[in-house]
C-alpha atoms as a PDB file:
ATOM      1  CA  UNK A   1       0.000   0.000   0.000  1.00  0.00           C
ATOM      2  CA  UNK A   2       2.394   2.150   1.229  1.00  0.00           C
ATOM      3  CA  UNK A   3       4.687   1.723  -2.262  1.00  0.00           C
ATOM      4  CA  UNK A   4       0.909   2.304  -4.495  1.00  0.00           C
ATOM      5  CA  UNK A   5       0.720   5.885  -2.464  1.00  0.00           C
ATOM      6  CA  UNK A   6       3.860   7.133  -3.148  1.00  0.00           C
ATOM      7  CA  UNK A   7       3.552   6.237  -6.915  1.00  0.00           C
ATOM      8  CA  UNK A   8       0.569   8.936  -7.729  1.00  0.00           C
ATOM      9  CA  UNK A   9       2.486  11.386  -6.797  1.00  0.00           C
ATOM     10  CA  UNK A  10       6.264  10.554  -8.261  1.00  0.00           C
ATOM     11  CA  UNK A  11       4.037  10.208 -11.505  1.00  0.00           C
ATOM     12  CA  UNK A  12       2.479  13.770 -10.885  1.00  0.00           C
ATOM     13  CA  UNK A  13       5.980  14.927 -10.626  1.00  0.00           C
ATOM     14  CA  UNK A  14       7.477  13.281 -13.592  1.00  0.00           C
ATOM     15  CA  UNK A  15       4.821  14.480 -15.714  1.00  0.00           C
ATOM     16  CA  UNK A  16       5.100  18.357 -14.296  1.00  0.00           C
ATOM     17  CA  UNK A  17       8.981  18.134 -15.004  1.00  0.00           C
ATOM     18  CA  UNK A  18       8.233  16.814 -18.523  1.00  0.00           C
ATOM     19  CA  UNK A  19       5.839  19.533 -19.084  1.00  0.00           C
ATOM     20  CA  UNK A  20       8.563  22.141 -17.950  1.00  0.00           C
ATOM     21  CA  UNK A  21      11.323  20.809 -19.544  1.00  0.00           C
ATOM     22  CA  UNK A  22       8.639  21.217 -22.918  1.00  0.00           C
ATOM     23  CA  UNK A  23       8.425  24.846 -22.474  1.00  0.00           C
ATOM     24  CA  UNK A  24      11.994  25.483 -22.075  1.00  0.00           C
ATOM     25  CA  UNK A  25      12.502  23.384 -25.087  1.00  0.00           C
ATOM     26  CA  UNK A  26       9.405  25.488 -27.432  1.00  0.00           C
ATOM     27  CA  UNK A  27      10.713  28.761 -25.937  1.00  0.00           C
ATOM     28  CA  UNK A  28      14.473  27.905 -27.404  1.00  0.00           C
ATOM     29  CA  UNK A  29      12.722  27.234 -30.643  1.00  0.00           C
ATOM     30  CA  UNK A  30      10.427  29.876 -31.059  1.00  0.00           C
ATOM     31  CA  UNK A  31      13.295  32.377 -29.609  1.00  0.00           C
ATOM     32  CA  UNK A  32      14.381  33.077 -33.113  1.00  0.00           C
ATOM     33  CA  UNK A  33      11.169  34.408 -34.367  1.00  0.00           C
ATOM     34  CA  UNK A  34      10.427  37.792 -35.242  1.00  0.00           C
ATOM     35  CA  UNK A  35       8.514  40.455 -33.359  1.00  0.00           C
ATOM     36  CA  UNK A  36       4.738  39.868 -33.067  1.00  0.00           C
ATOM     37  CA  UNK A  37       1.250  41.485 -31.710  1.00  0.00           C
ATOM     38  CA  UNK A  38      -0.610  38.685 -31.333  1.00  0.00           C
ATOM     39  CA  UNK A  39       0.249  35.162 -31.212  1.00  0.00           C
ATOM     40  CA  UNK A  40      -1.441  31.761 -30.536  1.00  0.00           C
ATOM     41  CA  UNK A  41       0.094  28.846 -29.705  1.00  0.00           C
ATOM     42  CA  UNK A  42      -0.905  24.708 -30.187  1.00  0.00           C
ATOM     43  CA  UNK A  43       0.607  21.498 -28.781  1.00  0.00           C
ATOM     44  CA  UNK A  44      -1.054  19.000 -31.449  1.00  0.00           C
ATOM     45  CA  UNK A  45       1.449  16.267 -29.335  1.00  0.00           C
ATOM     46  CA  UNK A  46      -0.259  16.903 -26.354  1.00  0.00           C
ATOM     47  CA  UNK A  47      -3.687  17.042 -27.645  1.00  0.00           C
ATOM     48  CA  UNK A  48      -3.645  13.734 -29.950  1.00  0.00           C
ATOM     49  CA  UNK A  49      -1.570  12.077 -27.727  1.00  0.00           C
ATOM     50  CA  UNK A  50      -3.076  12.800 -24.138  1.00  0.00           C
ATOM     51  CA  UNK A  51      -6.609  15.130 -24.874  1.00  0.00           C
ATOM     52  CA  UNK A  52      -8.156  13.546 -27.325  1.00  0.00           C
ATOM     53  CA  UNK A  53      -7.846  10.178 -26.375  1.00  0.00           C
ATOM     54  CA  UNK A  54      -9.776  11.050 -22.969  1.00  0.00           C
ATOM     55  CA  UNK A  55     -12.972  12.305 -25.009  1.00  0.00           C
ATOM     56  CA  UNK A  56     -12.979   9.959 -28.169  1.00  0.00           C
ATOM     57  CA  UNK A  57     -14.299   6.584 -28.169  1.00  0.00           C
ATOM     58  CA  UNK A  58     -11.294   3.929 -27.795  1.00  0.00           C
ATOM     59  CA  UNK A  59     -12.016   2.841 -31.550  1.00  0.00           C
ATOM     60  CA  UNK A  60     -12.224   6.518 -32.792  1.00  0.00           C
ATOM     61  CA  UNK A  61      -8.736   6.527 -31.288  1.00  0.00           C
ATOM     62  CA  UNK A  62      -7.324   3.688 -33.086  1.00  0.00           C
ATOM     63  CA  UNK A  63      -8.382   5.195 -36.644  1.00  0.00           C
ATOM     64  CA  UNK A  64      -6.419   8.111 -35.513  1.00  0.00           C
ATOM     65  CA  UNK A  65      -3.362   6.467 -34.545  1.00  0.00           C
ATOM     66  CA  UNK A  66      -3.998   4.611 -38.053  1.00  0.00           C
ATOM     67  CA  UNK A  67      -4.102   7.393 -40.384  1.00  0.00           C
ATOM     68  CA  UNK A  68      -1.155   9.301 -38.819  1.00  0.00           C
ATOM     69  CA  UNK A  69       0.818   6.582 -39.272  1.00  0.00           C
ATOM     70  CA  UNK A  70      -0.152   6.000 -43.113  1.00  0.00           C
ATOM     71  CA  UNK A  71       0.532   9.805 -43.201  1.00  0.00           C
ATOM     72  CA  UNK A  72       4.011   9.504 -41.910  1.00  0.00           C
ATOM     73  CA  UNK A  73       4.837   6.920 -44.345  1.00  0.00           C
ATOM     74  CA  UNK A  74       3.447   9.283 -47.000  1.00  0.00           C
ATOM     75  CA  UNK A  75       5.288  12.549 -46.559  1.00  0.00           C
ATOM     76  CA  UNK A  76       7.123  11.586 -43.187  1.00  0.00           C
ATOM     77  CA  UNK A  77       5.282  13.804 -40.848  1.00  0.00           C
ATOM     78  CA  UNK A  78       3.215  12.451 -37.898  1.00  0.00           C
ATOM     79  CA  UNK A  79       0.733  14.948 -37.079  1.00  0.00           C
ATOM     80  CA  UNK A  80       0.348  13.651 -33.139  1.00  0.00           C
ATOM     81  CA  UNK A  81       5.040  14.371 -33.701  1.00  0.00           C
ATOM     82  CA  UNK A  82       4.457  18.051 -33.652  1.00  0.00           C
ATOM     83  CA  UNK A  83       5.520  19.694 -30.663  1.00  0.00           C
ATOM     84  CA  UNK A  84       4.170  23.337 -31.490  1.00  0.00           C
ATOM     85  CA  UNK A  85       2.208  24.866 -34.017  1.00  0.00           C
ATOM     86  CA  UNK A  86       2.371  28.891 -33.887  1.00  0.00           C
ATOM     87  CA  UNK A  87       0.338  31.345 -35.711  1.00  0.00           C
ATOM     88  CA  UNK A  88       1.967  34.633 -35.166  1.00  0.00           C
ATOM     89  CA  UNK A  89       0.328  38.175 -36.937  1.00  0.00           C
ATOM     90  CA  UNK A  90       2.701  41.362 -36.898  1.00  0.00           C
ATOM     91  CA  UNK A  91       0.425  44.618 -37.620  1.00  0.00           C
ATOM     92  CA  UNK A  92       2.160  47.420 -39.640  1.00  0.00           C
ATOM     93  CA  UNK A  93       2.927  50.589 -39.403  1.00  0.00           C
ATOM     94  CA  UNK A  94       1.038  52.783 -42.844  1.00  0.00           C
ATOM     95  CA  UNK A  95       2.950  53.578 -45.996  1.00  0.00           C
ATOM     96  CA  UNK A  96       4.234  56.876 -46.737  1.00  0.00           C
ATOM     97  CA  UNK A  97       1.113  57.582 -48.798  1.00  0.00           C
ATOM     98  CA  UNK A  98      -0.818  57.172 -45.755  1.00  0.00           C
ATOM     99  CA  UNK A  99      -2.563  53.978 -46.699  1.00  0.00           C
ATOM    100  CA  UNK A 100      -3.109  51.240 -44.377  1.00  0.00           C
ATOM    101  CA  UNK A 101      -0.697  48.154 -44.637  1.00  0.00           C
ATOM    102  CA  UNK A 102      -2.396  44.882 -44.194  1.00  0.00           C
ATOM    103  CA  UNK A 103      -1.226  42.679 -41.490  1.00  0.00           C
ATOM    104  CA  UNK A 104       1.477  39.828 -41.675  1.00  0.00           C
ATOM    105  CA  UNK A 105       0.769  36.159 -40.969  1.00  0.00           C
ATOM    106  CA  UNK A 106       2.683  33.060 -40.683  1.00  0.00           C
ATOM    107  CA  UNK A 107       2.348  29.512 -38.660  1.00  0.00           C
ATOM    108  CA  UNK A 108       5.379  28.470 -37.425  1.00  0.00           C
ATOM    109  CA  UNK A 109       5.559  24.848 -37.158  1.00  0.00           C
ATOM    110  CA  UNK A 110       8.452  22.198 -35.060  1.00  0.00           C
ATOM    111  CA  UNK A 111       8.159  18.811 -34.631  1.00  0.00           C
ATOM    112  CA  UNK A 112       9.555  15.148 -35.467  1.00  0.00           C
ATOM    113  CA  UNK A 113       9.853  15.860 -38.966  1.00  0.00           C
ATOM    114  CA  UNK A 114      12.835  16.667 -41.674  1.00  0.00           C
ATOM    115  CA  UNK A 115      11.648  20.035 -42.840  1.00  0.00           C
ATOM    116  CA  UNK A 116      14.056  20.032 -45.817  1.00  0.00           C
ATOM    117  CA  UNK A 117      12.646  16.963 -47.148  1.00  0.00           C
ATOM    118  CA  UNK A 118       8.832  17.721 -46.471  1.00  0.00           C
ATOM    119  CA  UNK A 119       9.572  21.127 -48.605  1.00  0.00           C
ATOM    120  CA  UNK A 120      11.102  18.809 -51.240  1.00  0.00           C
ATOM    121  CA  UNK A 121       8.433  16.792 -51.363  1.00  0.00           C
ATOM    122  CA  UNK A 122       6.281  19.955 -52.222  1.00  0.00           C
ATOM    123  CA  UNK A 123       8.490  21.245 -54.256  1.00  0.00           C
ATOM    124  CA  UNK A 124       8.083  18.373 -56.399  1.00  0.00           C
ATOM    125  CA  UNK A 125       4.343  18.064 -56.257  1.00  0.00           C
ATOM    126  CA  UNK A 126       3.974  21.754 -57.440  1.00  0.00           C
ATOM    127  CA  UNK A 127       7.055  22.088 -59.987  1.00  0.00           C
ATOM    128  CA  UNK A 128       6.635  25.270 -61.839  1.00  0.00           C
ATOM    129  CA  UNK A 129       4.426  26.735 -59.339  1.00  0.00           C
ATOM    130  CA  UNK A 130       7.073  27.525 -57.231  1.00  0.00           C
ATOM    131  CA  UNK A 131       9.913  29.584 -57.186  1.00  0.00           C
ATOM    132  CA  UNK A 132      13.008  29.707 -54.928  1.00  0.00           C
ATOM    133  CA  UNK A 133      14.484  33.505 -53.629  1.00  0.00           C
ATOM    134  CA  UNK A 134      16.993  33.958 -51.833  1.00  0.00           C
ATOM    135  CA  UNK A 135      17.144  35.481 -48.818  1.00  0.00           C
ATOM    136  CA  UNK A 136      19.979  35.657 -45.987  1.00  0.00           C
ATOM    137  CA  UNK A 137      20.569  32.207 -45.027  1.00  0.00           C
ATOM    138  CA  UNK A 138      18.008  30.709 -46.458  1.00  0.00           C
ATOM    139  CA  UNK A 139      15.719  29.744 -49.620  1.00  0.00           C
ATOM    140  CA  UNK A 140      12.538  30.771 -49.500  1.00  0.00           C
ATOM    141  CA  UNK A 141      10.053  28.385 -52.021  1.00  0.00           C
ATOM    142  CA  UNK A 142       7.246  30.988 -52.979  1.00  0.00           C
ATOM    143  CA  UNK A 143       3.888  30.216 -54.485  1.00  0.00           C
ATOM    144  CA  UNK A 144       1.483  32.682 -56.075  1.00  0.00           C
ATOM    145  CA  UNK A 145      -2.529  32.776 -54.999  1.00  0.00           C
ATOM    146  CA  UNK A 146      -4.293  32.598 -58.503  1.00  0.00           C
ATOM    147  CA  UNK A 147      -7.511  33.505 -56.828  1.00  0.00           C
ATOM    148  CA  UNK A 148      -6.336  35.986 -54.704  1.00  0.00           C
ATOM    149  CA  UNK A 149      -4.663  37.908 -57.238  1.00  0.00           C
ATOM    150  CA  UNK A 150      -8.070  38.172 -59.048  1.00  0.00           C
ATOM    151  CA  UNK A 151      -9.541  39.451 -55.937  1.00  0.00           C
ATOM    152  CA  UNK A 152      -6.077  41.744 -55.126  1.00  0.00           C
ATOM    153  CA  UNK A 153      -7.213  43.644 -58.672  1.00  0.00           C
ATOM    154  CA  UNK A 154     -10.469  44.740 -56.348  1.00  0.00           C
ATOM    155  CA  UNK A 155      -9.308  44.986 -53.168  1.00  0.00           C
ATOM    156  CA  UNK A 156      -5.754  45.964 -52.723  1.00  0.00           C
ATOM    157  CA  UNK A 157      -5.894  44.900 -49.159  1.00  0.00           C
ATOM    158  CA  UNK A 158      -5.274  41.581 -50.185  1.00  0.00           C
ATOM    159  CA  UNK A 159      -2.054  42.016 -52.074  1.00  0.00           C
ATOM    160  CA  UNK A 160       0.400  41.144 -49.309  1.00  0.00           C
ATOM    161  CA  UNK A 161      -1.502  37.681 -49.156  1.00  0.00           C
ATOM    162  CA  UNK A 162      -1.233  36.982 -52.776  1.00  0.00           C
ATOM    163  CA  UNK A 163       1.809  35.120 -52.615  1.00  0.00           C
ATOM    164  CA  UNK A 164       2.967  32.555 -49.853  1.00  0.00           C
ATOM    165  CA  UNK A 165       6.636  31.765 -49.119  1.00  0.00           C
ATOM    166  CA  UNK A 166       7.480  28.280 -46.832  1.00  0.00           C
ATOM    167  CA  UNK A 167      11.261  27.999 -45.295  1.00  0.00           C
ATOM    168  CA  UNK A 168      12.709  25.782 -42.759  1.00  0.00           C
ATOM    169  CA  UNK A 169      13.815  27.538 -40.415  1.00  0.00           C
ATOM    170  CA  UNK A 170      15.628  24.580 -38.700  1.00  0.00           C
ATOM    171  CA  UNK A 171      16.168  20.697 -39.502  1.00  0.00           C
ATOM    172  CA  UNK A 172      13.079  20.349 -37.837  1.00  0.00           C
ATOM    173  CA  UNK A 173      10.603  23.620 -38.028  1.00  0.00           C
ATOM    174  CA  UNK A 174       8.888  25.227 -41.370  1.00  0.00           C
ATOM    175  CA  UNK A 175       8.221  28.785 -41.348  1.00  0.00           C
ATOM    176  CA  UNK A 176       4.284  29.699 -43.886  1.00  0.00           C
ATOM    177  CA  UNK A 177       3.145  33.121 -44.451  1.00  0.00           C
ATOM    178  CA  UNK A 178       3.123  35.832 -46.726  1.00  0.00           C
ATOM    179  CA  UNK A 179       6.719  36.992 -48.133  1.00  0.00           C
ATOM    180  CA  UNK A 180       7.558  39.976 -46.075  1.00  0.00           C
ATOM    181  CA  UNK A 181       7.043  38.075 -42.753  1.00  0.00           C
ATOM    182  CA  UNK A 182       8.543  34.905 -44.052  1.00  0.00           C
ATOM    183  CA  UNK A 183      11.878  36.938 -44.897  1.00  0.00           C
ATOM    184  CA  UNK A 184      11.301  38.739 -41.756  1.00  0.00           C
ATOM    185  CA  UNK A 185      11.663  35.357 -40.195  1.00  0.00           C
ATOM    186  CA  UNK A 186      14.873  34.187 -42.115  1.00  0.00           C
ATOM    187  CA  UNK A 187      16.615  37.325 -41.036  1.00  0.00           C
ATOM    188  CA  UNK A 188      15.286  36.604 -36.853  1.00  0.00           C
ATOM    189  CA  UNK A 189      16.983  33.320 -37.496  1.00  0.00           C
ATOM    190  CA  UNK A 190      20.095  35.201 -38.647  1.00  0.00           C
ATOM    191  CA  UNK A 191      19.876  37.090 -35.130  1.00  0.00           C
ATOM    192  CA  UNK A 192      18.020  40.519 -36.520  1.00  0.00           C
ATOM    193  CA  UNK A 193      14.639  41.920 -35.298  1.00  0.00           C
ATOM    194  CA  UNK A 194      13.722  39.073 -33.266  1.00  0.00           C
ATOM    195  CA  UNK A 195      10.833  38.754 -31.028  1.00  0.00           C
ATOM    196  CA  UNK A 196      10.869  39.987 -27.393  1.00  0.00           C
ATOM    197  CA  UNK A 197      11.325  37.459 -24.134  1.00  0.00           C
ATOM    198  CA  UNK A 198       9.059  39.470 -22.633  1.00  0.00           C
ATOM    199  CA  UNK A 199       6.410  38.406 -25.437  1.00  0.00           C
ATOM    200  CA  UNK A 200       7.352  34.485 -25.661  1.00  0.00           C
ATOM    201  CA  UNK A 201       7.536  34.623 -21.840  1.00  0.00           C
ATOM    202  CA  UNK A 202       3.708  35.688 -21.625  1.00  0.00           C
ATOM    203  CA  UNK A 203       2.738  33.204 -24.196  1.00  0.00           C
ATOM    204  CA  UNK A 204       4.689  30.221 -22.719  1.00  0.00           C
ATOM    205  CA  UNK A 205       3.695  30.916 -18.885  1.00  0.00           C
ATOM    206  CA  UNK A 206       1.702  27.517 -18.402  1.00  0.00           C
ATOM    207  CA  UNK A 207       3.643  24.927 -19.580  1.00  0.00           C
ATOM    208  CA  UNK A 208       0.663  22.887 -19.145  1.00  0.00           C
ATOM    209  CA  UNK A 209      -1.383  24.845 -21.752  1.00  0.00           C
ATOM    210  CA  UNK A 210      -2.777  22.846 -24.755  1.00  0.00           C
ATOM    211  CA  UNK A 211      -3.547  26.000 -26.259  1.00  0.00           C
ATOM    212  CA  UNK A 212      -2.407  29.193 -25.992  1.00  0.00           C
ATOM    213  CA  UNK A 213      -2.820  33.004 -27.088  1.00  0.00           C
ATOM    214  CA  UNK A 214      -1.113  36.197 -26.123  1.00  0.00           C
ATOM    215  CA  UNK A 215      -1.172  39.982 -27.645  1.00  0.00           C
ATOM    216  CA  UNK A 216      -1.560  43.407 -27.607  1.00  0.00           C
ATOM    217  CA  UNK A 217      -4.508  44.632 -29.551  1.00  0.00           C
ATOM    218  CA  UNK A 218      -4.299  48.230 -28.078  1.00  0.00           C
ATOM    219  CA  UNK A 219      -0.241  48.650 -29.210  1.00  0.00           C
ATOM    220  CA  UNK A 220      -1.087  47.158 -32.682  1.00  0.00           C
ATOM    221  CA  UNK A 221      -4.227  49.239 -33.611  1.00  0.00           C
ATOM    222  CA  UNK A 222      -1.861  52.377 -32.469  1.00  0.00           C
ATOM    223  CA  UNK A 223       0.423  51.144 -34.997  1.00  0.00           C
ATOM    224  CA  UNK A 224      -1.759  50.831 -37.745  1.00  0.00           C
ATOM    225  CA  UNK A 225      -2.988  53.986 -37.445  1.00  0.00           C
ATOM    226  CA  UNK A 226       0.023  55.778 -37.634  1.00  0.00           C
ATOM    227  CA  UNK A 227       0.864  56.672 -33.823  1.00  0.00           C
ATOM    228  CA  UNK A 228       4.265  55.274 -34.143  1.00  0.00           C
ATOM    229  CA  UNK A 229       5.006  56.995 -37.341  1.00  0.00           C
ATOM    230  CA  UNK A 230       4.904  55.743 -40.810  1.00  0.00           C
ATOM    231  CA  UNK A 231       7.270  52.875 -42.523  1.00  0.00           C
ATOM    232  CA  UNK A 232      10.282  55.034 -42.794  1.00  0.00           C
ATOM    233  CA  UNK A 233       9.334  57.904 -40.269  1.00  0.00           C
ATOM    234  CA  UNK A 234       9.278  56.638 -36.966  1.00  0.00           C
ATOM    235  CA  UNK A 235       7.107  58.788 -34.250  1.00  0.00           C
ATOM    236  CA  UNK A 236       7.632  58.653 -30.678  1.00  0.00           C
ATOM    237  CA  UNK A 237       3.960  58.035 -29.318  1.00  0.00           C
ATOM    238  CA  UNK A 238       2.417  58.926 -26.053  1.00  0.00           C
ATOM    239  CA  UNK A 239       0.103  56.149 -26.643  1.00  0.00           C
ATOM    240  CA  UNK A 240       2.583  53.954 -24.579  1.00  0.00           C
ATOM    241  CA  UNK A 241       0.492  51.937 -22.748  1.00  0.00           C
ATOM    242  CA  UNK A 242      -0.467  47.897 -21.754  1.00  0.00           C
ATOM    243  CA  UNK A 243      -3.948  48.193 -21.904  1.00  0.00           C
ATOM    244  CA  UNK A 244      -5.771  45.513 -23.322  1.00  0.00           C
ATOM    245  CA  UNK A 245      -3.048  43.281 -22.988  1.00  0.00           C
ATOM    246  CA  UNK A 246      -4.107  39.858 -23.249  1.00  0.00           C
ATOM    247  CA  UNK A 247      -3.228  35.927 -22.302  1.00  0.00           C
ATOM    248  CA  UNK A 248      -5.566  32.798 -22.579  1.00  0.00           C
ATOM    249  CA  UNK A 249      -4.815  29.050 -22.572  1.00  0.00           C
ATOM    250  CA  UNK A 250      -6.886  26.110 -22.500  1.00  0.00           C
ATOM    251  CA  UNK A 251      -5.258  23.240 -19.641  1.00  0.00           C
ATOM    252  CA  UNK A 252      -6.152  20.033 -19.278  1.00  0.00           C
ATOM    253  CA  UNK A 253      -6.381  17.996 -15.630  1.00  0.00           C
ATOM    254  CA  UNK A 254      -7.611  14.980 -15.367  1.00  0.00           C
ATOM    255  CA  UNK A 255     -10.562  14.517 -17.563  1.00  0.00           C
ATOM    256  CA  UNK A 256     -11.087  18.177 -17.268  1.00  0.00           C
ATOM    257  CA  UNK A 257     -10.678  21.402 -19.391  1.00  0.00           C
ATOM    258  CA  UNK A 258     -10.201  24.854 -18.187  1.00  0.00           C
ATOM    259  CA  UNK A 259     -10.843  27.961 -20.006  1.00  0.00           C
ATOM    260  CA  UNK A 260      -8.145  30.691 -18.267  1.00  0.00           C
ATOM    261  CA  UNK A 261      -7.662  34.312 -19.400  1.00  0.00           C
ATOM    262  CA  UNK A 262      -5.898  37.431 -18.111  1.00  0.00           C
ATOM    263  CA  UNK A 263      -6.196  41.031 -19.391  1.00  0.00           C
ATOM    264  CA  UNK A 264      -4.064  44.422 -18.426  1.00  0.00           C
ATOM    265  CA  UNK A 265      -6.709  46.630 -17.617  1.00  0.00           C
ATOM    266  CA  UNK A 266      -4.890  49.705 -16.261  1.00  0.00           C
ATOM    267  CA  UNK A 267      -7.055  49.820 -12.473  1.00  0.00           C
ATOM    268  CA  UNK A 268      -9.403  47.711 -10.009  1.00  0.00           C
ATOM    269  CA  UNK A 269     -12.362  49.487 -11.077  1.00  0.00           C
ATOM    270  CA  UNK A 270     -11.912  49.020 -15.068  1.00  0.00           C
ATOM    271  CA  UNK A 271     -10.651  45.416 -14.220  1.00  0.00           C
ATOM    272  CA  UNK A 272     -13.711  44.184 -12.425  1.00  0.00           C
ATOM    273  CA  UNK A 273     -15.812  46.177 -15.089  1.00  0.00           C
ATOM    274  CA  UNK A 274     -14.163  43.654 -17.931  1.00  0.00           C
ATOM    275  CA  UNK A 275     -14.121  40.557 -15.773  1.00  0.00           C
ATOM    276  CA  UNK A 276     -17.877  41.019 -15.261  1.00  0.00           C
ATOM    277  CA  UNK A 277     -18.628  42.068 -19.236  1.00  0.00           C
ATOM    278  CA  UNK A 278     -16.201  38.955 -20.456  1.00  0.00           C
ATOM    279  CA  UNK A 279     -17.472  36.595 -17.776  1.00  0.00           C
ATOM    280  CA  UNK A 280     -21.039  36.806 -18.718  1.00  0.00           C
ATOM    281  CA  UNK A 281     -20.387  37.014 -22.620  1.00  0.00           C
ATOM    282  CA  UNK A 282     -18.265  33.593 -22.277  1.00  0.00           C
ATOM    283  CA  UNK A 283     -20.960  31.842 -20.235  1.00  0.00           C
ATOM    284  CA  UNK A 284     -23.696  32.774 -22.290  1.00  0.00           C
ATOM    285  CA  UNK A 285     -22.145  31.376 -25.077  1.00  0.00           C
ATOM    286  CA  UNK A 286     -20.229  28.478 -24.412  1.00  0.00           C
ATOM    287  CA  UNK A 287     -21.789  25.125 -24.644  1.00  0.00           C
ATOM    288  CA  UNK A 288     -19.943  23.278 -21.724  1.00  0.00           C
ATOM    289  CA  UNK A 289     -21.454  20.023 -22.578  1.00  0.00           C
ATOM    290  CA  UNK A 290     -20.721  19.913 -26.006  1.00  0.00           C
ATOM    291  CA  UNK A 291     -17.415  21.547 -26.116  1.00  0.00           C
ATOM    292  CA  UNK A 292     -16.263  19.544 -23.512  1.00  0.00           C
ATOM    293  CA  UNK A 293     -14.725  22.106 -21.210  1.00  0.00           C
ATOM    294  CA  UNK A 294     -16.307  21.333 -17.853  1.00  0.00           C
ATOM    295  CA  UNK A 295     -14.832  24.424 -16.008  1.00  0.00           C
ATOM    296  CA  UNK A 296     -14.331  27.810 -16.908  1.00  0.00           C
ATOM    297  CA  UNK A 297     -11.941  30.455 -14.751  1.00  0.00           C
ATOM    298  CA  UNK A 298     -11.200  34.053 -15.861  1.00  0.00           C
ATOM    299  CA  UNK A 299      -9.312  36.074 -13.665  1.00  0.00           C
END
């Protein structure tokens, strides 16, 4: 008896070290990427290999596990292998002709995989749709958007999305996005205009989090609109401020999911006025039952 009760908890342990040990490793990874506003974060290893199992049906499971591996032996990537999935979105500042600059996107992904060979392998299915640019270290394998360009012709908003570059940015992590953020990427990697600690170390705070998000909506609307200057006239702003400053995640214990969330909001009295708005706007509309998260905390 005695050996069964000190087993739960040398298993708790093990697991909270191997959690921790996790983070340290993402946040090395994800060290080299460039600045960001807003970024969310995914462990797919943790959810196919310890989430989902505990609200699928045991054969549901198996079908998984069975299709992952026939995609592994197809392009040698095992989707339940990938230790982070990142989707990061950098506003911009406007153009000297005043107009606004769309936003740039990319997902970041690391995992057991050889990116070099999974971008040959694309490569090769595309051919002459793609084109390789160089750019600092790298090669960046671009591929135009036939039916955004159409719609670019109309709405010039979506001209930075028109063409999508992929890059490993390691042996084992593939950079997707739109070109300017993909280079921006390559030349983080080189050691230029990387992102902050300060911002990796607000998305990676629970390093039990299945799913995570972080940004500053307040700083990147400022930015768009010109309150930092324009692309080559910087402004110092007096619209300094953390306001609106965001983190969620989604945890797992147990057989449980919790819903957690933290927001800069400048004083007690505007904080409690938030807590009480979001609060009631998240339980009226989440389905608990359905959804599967059985708790909900927002502090």
């Amino acid at each position: 008896m005695r050996k069964t009760n000190l087993l739960f908890p040398a298993v708790i342990t093990i697991l909270t070290l191997a959690s921790a040990v996790f983070a340290q490793s993402a946040s090395a990874s994800l060290s080299a990427l460039p600045e960001a506003d807003t970024l969310i974060y995914v462990n797919p290893q943790r959810i196919l290999n310890e989430a989902a199992p505990r609200v699928m049906a045991p054969a549901d499971v198996t079908k998984m596990r069975a299709s992952f591996a026939d995609l592994k032996k197809a392009i040698g990537v095992d989707p339940s292998a990938i230790e982070y999935l990142v989707i990061a979105v950098r506003f911009n500042k406007p153009a000297n002709d005043l107009s606004f600059v769309a936003p740039d996107v990319m997902t970041v992904i690391g995992g057991d995989f050889s990116s070099d060979s999974l971008l040959t392998l694309g490569q090769l299915y595309l051919q002459d749709k793609v084109r390789v640019e160089k750019h600092g270290s790298k090669s960046i394998s671009i591929m135009k958007i036939d039916p955004l360009v159409a719609e670019a012709e109309k709405n010039p908003f979506l001209k930075a999305y028109t063409e999508i570059g992929v890059v490993p940015l390691s042996a084992n992590s593939l950079a997707i996005g739109n070109v300017r953020y993909v280079k921006a990427a390559v030349d983080a990697a080189d050691g230029a205009g990387r992102i902050s600690p300060a911002t990796l170390e607000s998305l990676l705070r629970d390093p039990n989090a299945l799913i995570a998000a972080s940004g500053a909506p307040i700083a990147a609307m400022a930015k768009s609109f010109g309150l930092f200057g324009l692309e080559t006239t910087p402004r110092e702003s007096s619209c300094n401020t953390t306001f609106g400053n965001f983190y969620a995640a989604v945890t797992m214990t147990g057989t449980n999911f919790t819903l957690r969330g933290a927001m800069n909001a400048d004083n007690p009295d505007t904080a409690k006025i938030i807590n009480n708005l979001l609060s009631g706007l998240m339980k009226q509309g989440a389905t608990f039952q359905h959804s599967g998260i059985r708790s909900l905390e927002f502090t």
